[in-house]
Protein backbone atom coordinates (compact mmCIF):
# COMPACT_ATOMS: atom_id res chain seq x y z
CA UNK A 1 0.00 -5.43 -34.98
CA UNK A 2 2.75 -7.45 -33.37
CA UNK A 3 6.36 -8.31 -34.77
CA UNK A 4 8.35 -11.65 -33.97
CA UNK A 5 10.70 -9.48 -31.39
CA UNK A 6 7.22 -8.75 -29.48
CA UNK A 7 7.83 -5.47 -29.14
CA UNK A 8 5.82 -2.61 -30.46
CA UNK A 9 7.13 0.84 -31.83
CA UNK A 10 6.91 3.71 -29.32
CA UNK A 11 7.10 7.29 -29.56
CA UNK A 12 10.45 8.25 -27.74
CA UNK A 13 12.81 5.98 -26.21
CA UNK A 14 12.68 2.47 -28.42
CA UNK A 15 10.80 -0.66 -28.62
CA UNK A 16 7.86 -2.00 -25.59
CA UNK A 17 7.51 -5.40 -24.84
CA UNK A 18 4.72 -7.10 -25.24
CA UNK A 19 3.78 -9.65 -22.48
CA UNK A 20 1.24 -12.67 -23.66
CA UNK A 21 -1.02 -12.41 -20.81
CA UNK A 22 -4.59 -10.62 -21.00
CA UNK A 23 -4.26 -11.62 -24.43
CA UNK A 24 -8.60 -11.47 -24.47
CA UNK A 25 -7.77 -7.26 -24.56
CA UNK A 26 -6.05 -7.66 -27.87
CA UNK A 27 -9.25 -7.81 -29.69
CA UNK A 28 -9.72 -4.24 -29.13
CA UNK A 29 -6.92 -3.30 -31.64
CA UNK A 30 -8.02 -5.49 -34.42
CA UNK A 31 -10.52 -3.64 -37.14
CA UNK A 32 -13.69 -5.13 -37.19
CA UNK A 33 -15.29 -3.38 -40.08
CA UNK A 34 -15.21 -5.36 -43.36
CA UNK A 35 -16.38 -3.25 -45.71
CA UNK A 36 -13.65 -0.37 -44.94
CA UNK A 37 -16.20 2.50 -45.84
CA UNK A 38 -15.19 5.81 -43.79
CA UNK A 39 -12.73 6.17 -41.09
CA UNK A 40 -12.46 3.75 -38.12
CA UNK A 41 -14.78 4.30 -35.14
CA UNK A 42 -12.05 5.44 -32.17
CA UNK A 43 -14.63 4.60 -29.82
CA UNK A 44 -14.63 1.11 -31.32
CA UNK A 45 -10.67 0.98 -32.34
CA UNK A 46 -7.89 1.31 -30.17
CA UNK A 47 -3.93 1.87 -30.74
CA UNK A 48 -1.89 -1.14 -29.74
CA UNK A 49 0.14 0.86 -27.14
CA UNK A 50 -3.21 1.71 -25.03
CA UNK A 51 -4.68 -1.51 -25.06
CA UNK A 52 -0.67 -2.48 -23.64
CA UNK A 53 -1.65 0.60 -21.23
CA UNK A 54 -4.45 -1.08 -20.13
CA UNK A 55 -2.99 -4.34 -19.48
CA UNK A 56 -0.33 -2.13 -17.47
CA UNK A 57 -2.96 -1.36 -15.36
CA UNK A 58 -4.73 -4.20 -14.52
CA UNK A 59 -1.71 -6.01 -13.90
CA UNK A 60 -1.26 -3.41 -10.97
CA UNK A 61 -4.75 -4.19 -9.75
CA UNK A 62 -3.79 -6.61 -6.91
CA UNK A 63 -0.83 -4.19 -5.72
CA UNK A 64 -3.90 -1.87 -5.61
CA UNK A 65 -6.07 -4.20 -3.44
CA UNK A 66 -3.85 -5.30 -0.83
CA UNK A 67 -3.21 -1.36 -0.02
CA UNK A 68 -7.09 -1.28 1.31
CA UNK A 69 -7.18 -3.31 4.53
CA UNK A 70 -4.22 -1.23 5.40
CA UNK A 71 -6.28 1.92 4.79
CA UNK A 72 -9.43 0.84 6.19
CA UNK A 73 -7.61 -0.46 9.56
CA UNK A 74 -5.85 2.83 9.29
CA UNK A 75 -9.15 4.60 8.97
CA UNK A 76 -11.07 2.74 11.29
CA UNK A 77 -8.36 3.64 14.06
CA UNK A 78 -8.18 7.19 13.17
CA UNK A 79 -12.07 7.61 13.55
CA UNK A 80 -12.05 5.58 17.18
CA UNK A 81 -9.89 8.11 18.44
CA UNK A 82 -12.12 11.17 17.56
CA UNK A 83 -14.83 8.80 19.14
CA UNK A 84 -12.73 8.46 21.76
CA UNK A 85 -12.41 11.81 22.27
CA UNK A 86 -16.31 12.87 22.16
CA UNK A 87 -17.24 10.71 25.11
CA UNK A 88 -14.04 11.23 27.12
CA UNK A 89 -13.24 14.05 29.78
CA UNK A 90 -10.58 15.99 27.41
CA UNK A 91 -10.19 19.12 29.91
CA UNK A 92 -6.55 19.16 31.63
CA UNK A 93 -6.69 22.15 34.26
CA UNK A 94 -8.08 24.91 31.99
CA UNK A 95 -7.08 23.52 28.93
CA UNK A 96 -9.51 21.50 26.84
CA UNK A 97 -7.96 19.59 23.77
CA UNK A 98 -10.43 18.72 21.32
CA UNK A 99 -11.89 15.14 20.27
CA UNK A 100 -10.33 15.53 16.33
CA UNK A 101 -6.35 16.32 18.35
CA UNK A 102 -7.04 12.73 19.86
CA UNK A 103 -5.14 10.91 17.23
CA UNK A 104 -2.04 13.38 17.51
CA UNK A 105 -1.44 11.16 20.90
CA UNK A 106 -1.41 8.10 18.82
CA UNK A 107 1.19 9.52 16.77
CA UNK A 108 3.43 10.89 19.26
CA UNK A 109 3.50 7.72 21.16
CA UNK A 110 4.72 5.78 18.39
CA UNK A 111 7.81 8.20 17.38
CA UNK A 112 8.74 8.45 21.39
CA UNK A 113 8.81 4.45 21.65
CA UNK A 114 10.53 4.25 18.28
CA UNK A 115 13.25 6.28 19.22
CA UNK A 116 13.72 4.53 22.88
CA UNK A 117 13.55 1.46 20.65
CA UNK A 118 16.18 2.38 18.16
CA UNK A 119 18.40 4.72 20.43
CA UNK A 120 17.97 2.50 23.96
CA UNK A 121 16.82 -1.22 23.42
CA UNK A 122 18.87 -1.61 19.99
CA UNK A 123 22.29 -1.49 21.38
CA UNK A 124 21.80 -3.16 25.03
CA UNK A 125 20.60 -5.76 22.65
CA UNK A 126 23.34 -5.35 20.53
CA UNK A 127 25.68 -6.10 23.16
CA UNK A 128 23.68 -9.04 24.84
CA UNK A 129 23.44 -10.91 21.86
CA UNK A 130 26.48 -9.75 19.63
CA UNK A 131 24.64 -8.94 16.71
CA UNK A 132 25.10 -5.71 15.44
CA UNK A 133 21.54 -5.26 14.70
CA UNK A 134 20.30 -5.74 18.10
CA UNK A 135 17.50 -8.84 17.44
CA UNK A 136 16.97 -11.03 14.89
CA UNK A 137 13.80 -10.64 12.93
CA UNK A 138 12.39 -13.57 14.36
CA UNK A 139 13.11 -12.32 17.55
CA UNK A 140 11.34 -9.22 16.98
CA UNK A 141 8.48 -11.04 15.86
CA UNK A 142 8.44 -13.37 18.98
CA UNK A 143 8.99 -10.76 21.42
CA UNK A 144 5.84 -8.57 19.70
CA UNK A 145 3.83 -12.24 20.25
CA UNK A 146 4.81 -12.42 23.64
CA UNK A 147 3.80 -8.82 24.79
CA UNK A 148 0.93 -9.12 22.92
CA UNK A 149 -0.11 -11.81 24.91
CA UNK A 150 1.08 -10.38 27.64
CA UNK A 151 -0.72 -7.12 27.06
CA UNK A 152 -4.19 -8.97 26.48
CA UNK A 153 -4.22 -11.47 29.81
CA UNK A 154 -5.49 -8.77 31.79
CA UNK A 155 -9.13 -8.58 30.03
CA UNK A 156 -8.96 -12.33 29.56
């Protein structure tokens, strides 16, 4: 099954390498059956190259899982805004914008403070502080804590 290079023969552009973890998946590419009557079982037998799929694909398991708190944040704050909108007053004058065009507002906010931020509060800061860049990372991150803060003293 394996070589001493640790590489296995592909169709198409060369050799794969073979990693040693998950090495308890290699036992499903080793013939079991002793006596050698008939042809293999393939639901029994695999090919080296997919149980090296598989591993492939476990090992991007935890990439996998850290993508669902995003999405159920994401999700969460999509579906408060259509809540939002049932219980609200949504009628301007004669128009009436529907609970579902609630998130849209979301959305538009953030691309009208991200180009103030970019096209406005980059370069005074630029200036001010002499780095090209405007602020720091840190100092991104510390001004976000402090408006934060500021932002939640009023309910506190």
């Amino acid at each position: 099954m394996r070589s001493k290079d640790r590489s296995l023969p592909s169709k198409g552009a060369g050799k794969s390498f073979i990693p040693m973890d998950l090495r308890c998946l290699d036992k499903a590419a080793i013939i079991t059956d002793k006596t050698g009557r008939g042809p293999a079982d393939p639901w029994r037998l695999c090919t080296a190259t997919q149980v090296e799929e598989a591993k492939c694909i476990l090992r991007m398991l935890p990439i996998w899982l850290c993508t669902i708190i995003y999405s159920v944040v994401f999700t969460q704050m999509a579906s408060l805004f259509v809540e939002q909108g049932n219980v609200m007053n949504s009628t301007v004058g004669n128009f009436h914008s529907p609970p579902a065009s609630m998130s849209a507002f979301d959305i538009c906010s953030v691309l009208l403070c991200t180009g103030i931020y970019r096209q406005i509060l980059v370069p005074i800061a630029g200036r001010l502080s002499g780095n090209p860049k405007g602020l720091t990372e840190l100092q991104r991150m510390g001004i976000g804590l402090s408006l934060e803060c500021w932002q939640w003293s009023p309910p506190a």
